[in-house]
N, C-alpha and C. Protein backbone atom coordinates (compact mmCIF):
# COMPACT_ATOMS: atom_id res chain seq x y z
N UNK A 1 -10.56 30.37 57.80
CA UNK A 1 -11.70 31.21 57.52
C UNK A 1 -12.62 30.47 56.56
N UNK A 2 -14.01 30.53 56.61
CA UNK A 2 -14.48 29.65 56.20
C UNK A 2 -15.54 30.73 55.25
N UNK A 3 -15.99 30.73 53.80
CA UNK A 3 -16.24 31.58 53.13
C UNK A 3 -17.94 31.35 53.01
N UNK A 4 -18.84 31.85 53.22
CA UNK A 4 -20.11 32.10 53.51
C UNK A 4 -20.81 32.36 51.80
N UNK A 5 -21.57 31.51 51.17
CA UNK A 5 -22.09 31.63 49.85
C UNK A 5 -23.62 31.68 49.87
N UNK A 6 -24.19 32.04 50.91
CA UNK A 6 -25.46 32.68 50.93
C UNK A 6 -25.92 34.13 50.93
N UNK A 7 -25.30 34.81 49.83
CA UNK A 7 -25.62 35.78 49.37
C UNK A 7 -26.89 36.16 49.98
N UNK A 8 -27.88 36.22 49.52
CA UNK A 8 -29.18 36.66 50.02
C UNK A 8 -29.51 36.52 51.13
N UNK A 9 -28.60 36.25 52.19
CA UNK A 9 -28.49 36.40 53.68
C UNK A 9 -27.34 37.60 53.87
N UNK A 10 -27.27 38.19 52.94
CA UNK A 10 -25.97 39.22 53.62
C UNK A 10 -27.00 40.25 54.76
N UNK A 11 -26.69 40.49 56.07
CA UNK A 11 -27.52 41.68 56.06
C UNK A 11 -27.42 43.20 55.73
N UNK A 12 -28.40 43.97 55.79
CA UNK A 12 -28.60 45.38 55.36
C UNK A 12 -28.13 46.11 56.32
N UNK A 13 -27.19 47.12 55.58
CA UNK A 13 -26.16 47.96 56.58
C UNK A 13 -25.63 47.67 57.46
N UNK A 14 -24.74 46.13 57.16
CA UNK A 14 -23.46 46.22 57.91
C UNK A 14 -22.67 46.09 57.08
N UNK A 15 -21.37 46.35 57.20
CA UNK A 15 -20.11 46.07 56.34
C UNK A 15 -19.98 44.29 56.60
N UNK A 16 -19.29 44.03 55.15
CA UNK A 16 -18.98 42.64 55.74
C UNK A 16 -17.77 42.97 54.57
N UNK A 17 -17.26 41.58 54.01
CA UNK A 17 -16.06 41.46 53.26
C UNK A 17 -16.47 40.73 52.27
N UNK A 18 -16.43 40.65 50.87
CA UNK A 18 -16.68 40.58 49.42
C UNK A 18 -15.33 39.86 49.35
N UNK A 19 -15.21 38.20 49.08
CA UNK A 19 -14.11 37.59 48.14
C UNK A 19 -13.93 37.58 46.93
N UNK A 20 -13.05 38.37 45.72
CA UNK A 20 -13.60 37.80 44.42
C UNK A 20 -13.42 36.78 44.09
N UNK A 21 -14.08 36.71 42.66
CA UNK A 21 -13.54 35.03 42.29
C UNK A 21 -12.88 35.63 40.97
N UNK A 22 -12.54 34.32 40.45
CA UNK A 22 -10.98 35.11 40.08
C UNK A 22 -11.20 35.67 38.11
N UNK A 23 -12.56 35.54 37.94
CA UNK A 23 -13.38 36.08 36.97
C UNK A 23 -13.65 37.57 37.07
N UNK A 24 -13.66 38.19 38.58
CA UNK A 24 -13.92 39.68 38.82
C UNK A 24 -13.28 40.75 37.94
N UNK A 25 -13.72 41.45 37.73
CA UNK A 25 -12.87 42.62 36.76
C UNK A 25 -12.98 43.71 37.41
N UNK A 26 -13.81 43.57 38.71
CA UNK A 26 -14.02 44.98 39.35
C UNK A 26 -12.62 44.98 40.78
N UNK A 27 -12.86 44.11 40.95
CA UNK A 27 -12.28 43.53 42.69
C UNK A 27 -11.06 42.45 42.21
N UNK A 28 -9.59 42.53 42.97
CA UNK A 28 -8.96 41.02 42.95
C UNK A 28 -8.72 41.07 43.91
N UNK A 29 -8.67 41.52 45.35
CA UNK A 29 -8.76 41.39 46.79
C UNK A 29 -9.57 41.47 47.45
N UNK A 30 -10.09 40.73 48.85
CA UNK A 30 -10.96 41.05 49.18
C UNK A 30 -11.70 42.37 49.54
N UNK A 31 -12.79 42.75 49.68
CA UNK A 31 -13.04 44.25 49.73
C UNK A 31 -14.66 44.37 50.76
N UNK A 32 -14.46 45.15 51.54
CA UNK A 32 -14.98 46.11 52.31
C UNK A 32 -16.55 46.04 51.33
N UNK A 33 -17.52 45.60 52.25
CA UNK A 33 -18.89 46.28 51.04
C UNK A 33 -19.81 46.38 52.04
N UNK A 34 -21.50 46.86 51.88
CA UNK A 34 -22.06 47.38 52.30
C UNK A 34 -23.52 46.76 51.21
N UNK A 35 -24.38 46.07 52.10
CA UNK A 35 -26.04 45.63 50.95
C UNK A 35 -26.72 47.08 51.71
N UNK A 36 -27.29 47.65 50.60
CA UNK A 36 -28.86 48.36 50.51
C UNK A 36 -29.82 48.22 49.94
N UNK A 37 -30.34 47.22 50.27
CA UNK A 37 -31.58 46.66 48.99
C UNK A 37 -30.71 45.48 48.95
N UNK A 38 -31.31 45.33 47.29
CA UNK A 38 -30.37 44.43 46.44
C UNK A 38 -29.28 44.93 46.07
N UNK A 39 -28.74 45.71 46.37
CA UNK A 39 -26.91 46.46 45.81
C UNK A 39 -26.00 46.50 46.92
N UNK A 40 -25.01 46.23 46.28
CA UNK A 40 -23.99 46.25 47.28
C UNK A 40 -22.88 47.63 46.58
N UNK A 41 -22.25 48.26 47.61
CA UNK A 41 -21.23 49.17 47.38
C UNK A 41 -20.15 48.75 48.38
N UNK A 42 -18.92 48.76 47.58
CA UNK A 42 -17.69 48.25 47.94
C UNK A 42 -17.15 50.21 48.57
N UNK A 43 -15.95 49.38 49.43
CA UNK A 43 -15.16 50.87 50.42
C UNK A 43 -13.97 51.23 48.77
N UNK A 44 -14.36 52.48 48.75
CA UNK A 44 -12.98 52.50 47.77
C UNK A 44 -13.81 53.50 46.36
N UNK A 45 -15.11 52.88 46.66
CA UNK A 45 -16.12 53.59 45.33
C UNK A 45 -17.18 54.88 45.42
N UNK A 46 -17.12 54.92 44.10
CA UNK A 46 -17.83 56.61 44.48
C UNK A 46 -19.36 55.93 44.44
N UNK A 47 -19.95 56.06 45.17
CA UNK A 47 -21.48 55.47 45.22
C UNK A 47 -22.66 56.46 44.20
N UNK A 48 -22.04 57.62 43.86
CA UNK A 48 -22.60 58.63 43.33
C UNK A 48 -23.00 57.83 41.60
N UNK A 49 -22.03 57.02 41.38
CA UNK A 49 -21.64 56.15 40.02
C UNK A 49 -22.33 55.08 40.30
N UNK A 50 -22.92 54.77 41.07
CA UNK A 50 -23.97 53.66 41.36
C UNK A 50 -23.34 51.90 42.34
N UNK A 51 -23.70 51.32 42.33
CA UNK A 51 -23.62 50.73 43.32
C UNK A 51 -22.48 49.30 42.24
N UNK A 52 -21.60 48.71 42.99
CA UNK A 52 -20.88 48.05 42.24
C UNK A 52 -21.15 46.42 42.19
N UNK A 53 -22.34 46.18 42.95
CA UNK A 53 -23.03 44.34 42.31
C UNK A 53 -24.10 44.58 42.67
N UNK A 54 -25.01 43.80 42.16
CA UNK A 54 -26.68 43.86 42.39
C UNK A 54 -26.44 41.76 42.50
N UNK A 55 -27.52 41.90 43.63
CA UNK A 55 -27.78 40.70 44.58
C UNK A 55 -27.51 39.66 43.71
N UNK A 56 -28.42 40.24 42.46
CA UNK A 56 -28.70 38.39 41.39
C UNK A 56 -27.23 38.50 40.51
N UNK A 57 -26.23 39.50 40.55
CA UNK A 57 -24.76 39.14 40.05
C UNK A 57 -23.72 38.70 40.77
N UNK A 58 -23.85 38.98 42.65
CA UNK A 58 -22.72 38.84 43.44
C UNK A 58 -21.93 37.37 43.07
N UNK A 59 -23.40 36.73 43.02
CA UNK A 59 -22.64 35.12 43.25
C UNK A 59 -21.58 35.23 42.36
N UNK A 60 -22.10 35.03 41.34
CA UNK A 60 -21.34 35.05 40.11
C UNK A 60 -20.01 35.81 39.89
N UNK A 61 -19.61 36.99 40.75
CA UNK A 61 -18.37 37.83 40.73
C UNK A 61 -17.90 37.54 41.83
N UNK A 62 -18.17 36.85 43.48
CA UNK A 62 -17.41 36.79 44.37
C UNK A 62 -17.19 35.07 44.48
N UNK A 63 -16.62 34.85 45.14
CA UNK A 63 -16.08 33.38 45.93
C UNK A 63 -16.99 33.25 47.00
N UNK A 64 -17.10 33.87 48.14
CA UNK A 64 -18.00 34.05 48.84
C UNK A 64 -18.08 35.73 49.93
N UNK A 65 -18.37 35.58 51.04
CA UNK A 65 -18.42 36.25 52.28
C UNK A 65 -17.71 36.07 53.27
N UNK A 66 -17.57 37.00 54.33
CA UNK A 66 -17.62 36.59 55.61
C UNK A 66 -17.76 38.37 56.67
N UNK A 67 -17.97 37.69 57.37
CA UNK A 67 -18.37 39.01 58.22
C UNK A 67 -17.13 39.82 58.38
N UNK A 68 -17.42 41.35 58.93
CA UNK A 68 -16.00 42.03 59.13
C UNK A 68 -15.37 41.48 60.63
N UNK A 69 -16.49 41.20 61.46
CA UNK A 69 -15.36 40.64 62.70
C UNK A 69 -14.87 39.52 61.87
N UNK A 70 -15.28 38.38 61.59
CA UNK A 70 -14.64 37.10 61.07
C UNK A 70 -13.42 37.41 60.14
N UNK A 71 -12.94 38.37 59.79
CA UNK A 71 -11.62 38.95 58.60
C UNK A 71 -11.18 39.85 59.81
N UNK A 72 -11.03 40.10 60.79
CA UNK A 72 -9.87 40.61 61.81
C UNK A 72 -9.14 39.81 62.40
């Protein structure tokens, strides 16, 4: 699997898969997320509490990407 680090290519409203890196304090497995805008919300979170990375932090908290078909 090959891990995708162009963040600002994620697209808007699809699920894809969030790697952390090993600095994360939110995530230590990969996780289920979702871009709207610039925010991303991970599967697992109350979205009501706001969104759990904004575009210009992902880099910095994940390893990279990859699509949800590409993680089946």
């Amino acid at each position: 699997m090959t891990l995708r680090h162009d963040f600002q290519n994620i697209p808007e409203d699809v699920d894809i898969i969030l790697h952390p890196a090993d600095a994360n304090l939110i995530h230590r497995k990969p996780v289920k997320a979702m871009r709207i805008a610039d925010y991303f919300y991970c599967e697992g979170s109350d979205p009501e509490r706001g969104a759990n990375y904004h575009l210009g932090d992902v880099a910095a908290f994940c390893e990279g990407w990859t699509p949800v078909e590409a993680a089946a």
